[in-house]
C-alpha atoms as a PDB file:
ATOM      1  CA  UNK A   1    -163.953 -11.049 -89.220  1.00  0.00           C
ATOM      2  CA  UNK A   2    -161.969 -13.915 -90.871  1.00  0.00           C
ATOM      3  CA  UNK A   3    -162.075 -15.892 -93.370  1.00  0.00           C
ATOM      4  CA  UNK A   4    -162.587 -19.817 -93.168  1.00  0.00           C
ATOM      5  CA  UNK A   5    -163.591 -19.137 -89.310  1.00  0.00           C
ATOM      6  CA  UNK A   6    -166.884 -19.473 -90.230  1.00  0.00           C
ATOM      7  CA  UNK A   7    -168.424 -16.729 -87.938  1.00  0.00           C
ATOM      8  CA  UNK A   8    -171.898 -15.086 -87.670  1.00  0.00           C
ATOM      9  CA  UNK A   9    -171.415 -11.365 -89.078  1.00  0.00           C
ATOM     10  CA  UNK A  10    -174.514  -8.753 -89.964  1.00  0.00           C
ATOM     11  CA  UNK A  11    -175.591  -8.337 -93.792  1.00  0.00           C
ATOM     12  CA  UNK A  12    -178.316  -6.416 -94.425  1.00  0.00           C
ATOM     13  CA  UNK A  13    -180.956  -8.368 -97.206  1.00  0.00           C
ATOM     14  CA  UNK A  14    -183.663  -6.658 -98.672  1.00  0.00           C
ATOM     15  CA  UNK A  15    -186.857  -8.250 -97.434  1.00  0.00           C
ATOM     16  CA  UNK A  16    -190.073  -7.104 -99.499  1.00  0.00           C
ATOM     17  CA  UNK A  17    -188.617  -3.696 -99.534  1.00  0.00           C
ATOM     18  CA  UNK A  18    -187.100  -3.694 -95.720  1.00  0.00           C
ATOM     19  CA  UNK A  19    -183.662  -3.370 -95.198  1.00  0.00           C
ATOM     20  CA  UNK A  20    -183.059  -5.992 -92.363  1.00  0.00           C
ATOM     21  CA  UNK A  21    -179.465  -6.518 -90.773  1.00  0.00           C
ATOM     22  CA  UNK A  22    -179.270  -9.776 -88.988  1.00  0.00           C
ATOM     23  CA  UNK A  23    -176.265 -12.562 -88.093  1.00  0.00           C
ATOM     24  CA  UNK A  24    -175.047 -14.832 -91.388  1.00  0.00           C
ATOM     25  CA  UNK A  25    -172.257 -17.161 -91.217  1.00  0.00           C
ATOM     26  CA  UNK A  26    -169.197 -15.851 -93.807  1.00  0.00           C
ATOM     27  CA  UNK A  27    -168.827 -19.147 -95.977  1.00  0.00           C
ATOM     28  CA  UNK A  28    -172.136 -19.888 -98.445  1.00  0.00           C
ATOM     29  CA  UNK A  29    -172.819 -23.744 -97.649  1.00  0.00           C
ATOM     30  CA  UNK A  30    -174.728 -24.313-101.346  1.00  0.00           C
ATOM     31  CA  UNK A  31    -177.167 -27.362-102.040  1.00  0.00           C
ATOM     32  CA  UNK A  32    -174.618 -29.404-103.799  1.00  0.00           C
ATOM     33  CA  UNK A  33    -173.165 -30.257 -99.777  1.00  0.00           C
ATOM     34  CA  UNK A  34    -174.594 -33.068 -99.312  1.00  0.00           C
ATOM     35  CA  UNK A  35    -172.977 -34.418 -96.497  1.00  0.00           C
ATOM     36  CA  UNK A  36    -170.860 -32.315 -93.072  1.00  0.00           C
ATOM     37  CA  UNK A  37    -168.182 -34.001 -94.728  1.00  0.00           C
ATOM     38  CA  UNK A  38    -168.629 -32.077 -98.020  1.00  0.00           C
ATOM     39  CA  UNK A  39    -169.116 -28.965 -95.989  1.00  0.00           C
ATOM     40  CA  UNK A  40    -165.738 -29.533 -94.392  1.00  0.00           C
ATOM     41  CA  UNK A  41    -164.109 -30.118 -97.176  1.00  0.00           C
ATOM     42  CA  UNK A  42    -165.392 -27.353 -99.834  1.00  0.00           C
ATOM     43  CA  UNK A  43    -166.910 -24.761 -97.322  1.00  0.00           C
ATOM     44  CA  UNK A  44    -163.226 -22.825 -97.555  1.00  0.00           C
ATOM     45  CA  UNK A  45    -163.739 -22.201-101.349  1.00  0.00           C
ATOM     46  CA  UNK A  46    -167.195 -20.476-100.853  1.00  0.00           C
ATOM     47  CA  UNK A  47    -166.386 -17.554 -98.716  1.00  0.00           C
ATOM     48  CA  UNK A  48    -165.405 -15.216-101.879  1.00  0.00           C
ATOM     49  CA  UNK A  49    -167.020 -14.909-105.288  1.00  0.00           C
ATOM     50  CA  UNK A  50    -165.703 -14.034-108.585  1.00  0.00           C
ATOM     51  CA  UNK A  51    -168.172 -11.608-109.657  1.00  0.00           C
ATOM     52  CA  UNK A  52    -167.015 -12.890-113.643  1.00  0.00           C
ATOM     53  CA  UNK A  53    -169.198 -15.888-112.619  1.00  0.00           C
ATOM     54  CA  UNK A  54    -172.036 -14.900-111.398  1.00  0.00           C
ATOM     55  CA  UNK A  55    -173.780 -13.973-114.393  1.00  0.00           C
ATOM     56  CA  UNK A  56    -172.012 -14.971-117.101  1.00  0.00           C
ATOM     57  CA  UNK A  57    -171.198 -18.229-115.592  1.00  0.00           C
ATOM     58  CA  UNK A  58    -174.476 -20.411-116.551  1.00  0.00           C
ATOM     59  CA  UNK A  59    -173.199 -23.498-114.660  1.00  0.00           C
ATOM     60  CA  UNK A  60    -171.963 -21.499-111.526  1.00  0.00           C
ATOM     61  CA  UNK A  61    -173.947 -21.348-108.292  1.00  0.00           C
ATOM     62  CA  UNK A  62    -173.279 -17.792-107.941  1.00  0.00           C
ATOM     63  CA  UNK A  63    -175.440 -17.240-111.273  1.00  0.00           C
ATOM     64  CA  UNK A  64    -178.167 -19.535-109.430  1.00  0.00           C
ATOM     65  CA  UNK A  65    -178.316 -17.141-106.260  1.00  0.00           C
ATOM     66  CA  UNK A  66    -177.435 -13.609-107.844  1.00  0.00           C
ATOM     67  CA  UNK A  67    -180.884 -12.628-106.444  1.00  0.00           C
ATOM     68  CA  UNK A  68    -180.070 -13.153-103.368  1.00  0.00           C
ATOM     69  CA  UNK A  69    -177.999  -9.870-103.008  1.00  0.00           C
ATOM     70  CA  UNK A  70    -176.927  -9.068 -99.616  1.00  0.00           C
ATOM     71  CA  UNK A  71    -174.488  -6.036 -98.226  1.00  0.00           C
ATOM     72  CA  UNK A  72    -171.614  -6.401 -95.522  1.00  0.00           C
ATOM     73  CA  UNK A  73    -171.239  -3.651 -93.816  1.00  0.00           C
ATOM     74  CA  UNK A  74    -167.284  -3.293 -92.575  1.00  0.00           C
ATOM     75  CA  UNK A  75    -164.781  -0.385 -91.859  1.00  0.00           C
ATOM     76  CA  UNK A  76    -162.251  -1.528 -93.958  1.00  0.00           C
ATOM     77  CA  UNK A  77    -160.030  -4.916 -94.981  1.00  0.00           C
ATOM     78  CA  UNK A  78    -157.127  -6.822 -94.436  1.00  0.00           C
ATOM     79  CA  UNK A  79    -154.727  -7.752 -97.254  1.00  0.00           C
ATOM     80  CA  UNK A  80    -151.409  -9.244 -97.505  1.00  0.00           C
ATOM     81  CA  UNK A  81    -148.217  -8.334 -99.376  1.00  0.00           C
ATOM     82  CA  UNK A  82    -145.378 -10.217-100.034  1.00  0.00           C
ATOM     83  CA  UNK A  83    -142.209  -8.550-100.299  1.00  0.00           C
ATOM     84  CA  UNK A  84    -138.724  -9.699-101.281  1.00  0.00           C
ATOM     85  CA  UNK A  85    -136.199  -9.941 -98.475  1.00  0.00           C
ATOM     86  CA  UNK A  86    -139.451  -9.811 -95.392  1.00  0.00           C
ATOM     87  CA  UNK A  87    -139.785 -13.629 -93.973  1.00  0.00           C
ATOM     88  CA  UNK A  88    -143.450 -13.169 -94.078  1.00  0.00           C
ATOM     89  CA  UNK A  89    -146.120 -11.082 -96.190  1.00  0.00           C
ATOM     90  CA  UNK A  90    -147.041  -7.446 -94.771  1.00  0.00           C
ATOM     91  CA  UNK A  91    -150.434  -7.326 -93.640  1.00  0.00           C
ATOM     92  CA  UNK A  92    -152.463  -4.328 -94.707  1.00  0.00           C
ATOM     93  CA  UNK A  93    -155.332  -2.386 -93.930  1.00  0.00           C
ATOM     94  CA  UNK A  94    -157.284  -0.916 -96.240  1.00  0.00           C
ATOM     95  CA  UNK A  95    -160.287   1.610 -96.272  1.00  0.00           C
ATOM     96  CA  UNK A  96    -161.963   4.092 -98.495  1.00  0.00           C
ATOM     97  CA  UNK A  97    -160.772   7.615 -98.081  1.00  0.00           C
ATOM     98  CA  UNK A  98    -164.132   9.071 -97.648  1.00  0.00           C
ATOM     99  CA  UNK A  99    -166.048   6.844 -95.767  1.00  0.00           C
ATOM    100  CA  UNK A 100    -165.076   5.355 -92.499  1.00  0.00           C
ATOM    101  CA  UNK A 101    -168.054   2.689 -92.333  1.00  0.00           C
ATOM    102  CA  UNK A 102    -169.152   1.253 -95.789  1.00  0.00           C
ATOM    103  CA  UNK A 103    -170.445  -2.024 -97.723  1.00  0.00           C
ATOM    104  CA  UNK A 104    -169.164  -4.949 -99.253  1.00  0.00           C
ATOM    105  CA  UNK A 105    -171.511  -6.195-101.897  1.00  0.00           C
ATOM    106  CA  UNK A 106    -172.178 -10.173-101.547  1.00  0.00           C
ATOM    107  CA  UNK A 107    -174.890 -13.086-102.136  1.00  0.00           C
ATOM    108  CA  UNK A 108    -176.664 -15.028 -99.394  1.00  0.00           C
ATOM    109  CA  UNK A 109    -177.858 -18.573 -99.280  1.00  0.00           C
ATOM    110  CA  UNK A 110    -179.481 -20.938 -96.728  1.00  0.00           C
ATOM    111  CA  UNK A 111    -177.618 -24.121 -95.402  1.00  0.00           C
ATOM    112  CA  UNK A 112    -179.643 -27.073 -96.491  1.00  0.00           C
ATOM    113  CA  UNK A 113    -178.561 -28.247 -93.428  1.00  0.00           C
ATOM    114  CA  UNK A 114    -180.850 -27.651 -90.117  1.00  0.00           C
ATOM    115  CA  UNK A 115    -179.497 -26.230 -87.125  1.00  0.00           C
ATOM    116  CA  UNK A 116    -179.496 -28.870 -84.767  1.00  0.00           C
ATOM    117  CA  UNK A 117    -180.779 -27.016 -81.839  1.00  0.00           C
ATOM    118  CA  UNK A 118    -183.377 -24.682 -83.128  1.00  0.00           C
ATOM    119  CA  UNK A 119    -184.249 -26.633 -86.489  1.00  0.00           C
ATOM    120  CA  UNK A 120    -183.824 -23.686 -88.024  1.00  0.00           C
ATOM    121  CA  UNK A 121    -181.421 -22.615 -91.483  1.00  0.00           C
ATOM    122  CA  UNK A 122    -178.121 -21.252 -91.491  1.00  0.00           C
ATOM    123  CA  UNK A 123    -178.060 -17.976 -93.068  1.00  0.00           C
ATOM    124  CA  UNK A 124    -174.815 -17.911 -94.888  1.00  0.00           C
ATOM    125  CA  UNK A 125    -173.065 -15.157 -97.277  1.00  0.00           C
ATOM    126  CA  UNK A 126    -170.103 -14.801 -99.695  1.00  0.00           C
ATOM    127  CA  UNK A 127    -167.791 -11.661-100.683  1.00  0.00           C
ATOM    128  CA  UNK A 128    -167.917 -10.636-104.224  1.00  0.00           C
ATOM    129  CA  UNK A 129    -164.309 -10.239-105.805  1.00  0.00           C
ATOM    130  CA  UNK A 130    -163.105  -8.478-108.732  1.00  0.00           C
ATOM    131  CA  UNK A 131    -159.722  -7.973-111.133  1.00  0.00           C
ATOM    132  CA  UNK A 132    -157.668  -5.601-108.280  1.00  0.00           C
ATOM    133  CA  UNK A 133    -157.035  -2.067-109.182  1.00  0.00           C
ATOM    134  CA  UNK A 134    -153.473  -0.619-109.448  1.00  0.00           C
ATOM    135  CA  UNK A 135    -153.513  -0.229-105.968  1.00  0.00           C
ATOM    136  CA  UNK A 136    -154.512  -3.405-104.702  1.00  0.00           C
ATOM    137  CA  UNK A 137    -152.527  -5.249-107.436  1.00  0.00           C
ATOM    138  CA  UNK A 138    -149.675  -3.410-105.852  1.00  0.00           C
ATOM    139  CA  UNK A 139    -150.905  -5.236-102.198  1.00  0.00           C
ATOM    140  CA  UNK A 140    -152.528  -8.647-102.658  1.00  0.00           C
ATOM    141  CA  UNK A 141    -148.999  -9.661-105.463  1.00  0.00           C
ATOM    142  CA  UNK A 142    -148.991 -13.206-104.048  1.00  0.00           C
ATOM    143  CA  UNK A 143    -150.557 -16.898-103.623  1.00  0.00           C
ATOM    144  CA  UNK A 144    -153.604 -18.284-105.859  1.00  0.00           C
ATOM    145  CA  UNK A 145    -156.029 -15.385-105.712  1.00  0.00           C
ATOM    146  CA  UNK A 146    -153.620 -12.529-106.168  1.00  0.00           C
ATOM    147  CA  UNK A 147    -154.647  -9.562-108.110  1.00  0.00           C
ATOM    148  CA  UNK A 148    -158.160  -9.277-107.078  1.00  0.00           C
ATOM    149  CA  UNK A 149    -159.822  -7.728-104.256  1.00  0.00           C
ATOM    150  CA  UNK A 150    -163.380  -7.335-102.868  1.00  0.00           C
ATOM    151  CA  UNK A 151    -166.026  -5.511-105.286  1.00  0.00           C
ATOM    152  CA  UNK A 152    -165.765  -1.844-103.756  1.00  0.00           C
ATOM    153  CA  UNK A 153    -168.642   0.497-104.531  1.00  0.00           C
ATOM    154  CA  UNK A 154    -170.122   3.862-104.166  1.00  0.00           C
ATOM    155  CA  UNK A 155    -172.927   4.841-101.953  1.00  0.00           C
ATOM    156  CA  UNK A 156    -175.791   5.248-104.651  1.00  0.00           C
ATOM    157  CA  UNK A 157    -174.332   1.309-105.753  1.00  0.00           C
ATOM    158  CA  UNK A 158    -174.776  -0.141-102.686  1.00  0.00           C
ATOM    159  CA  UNK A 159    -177.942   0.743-102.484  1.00  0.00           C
ATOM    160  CA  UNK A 160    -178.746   0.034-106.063  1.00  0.00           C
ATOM    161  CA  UNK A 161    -177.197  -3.537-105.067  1.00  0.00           C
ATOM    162  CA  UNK A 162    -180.002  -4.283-102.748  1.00  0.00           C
ATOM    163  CA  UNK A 163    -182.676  -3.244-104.994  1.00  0.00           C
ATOM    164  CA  UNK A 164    -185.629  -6.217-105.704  1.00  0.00           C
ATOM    165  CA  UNK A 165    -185.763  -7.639-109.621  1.00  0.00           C
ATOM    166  CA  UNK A 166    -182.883  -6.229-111.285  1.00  0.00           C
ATOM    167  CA  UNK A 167    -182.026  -7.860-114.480  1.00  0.00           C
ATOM    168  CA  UNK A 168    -179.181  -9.743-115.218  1.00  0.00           C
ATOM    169  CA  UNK A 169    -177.588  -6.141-116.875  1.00  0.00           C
ATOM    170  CA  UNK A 170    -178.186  -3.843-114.413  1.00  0.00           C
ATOM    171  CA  UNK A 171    -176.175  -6.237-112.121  1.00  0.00           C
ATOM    172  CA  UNK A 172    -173.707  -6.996-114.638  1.00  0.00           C
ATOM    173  CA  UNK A 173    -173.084  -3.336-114.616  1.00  0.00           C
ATOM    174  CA  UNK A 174    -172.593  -2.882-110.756  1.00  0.00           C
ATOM    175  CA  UNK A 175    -170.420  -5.800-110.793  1.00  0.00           C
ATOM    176  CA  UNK A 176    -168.244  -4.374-113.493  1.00  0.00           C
ATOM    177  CA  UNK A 177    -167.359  -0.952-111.330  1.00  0.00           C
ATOM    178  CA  UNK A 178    -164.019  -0.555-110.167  1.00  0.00           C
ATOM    179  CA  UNK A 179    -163.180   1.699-107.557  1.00  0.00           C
ATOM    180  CA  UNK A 180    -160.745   4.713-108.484  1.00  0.00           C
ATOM    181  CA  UNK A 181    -157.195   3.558-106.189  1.00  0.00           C
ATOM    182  CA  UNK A 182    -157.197   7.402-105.445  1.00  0.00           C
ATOM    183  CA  UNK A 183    -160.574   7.085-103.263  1.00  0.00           C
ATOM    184  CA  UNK A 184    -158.533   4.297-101.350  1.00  0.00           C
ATOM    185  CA  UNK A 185    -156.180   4.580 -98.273  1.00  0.00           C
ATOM    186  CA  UNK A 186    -153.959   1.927 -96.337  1.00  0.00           C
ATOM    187  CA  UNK A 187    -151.616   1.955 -93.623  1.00  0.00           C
ATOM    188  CA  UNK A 188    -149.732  -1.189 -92.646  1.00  0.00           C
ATOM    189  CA  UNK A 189    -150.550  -3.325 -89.300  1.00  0.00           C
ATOM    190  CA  UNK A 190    -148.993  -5.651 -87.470  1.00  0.00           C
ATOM    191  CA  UNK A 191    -149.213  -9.514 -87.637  1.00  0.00           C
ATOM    192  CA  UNK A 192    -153.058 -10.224 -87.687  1.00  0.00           C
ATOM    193  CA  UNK A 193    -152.743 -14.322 -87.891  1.00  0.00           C
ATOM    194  CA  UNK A 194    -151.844 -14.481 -84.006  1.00  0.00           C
ATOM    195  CA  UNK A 195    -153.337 -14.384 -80.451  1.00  0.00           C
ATOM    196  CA  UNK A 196    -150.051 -13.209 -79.251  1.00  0.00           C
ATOM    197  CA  UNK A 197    -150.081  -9.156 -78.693  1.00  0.00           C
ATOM    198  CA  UNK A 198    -148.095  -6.918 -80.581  1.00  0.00           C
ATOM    199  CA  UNK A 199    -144.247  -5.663 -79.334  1.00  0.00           C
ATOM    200  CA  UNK A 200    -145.793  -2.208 -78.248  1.00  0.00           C
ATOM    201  CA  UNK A 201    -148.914  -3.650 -76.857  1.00  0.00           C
ATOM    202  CA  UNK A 202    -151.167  -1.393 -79.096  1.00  0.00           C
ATOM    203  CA  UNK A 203    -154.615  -2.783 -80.833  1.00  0.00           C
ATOM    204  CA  UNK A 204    -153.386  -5.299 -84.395  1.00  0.00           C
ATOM    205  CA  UNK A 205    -155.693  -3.010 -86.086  1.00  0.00           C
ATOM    206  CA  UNK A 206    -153.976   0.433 -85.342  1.00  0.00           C
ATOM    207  CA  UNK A 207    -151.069   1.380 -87.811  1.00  0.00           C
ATOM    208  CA  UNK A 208    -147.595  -0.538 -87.313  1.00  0.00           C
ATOM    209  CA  UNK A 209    -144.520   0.369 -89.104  1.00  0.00           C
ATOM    210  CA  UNK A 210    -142.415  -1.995 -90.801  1.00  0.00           C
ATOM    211  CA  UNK A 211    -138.511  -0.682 -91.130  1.00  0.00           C
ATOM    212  CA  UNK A 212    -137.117  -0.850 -94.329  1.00  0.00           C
ATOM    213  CA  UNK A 213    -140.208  -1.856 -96.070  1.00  0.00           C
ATOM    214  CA  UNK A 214    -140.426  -0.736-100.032  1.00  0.00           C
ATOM    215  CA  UNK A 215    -143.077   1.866-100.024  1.00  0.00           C
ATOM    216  CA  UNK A 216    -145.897   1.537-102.739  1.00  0.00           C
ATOM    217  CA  UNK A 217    -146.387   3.279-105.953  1.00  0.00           C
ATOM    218  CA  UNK A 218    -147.914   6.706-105.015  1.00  0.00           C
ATOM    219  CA  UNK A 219    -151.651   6.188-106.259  1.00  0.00           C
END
């Protein structure tokens, strides 16, 4: 899944107490689009969100859909690295150490706009990001949203994400957790932005190593 491509991906939402998993686009599309034009323009700036805003934020649209609570389910992410002397930043892949499938906590909203075809609304979602820990600080060092990284949880969070009518405090405290860097692990890949295959014609998302690449601080 990528960024700014705009693609369907499962979330599970909370419906009346039934956890439902079914296709959202990544990229909210909020009510303020008023035109496909304004879609195209500001779509790219919706995909992630700050979880500092969405409560105490009163003018943000986060705060306005932090109901809407909504759970990606992934196996791990991809991060960049920029590193002195390396023509390009180092992509990265990142997981938690003791879970091989887990959940990205995010927010969901409907496109005002109607599907063309079916006449139906776009479901669309965003990825909650937080202040990065020492590990990811270490990884994402570069370009206008360094230093932050998706809002990793526990188990018994996740769930406790999904939950119907929690106040604005019992979200504020989910969304101030910070995973530990020691329940994180990482191995570098190679270049993701391409269709072209890799050297040794292995999967991008198996482990690649880079020679002569700093190694990070031991976490």
């Amino acid at each position: 899944m990528q960024a700014q491509a705009y693609q369907p991906f499962p979330i599970i939402t909370n419906n009346g107490g039934q956890l439902t998993l079914q296709p959202f686009e990544w990229g909210v599309i909020p009510d303020y689009f008023k035109t496909p034009e304004d879609v195209k323009k500001g779509r790219s700036f919706m995909c992630n969100a700050q979880s500092e805003k969405i409560i105490d934020d009163t003018r943000s649209f986060w705060r306005r859909i932090r109901q809407h609570r909504c759970l990606i389910p992934v196996t791990g992410i991809y991060e960049h690295r920029n590193v002195t002397g390396f023509k390009n930043k180092i992509p990265y892949h990142v997981q938690l150490r003791q879970r091989s499938l887990f959940c990205l906590p995010g927010l969901f909203h409907y496109s005002p706009f109607a599907n063309k075809e079916t006449g139906e609304l776009t479901g669309t979602f965003t990825i909650i990001t937080r202040a990065a820990n020492r590990l990811m600080r270490q990884i994402h060092n570069n370009g206008p949203n360094s230093g932050r990284m998706p809002l990793f949880l526990t188990k018994e969070l996740e769930l406790q994400w999904l939950q119907e009518g929690l106040n604005d405090m019992q979200i504020q405290e989910i969304l101030h957790y910070e995973m530990p860097a020691e329940e994180m692990q990482y191995y570098t890949v190679h270049t993701i932005r391409t269709t072209k295959p890799r050297p040794d014609d292995k999967r991008k998302t198996e482990p690649f190593e880079w020679l002569n690449l700093p190694e990070l601080e031991v976490v």
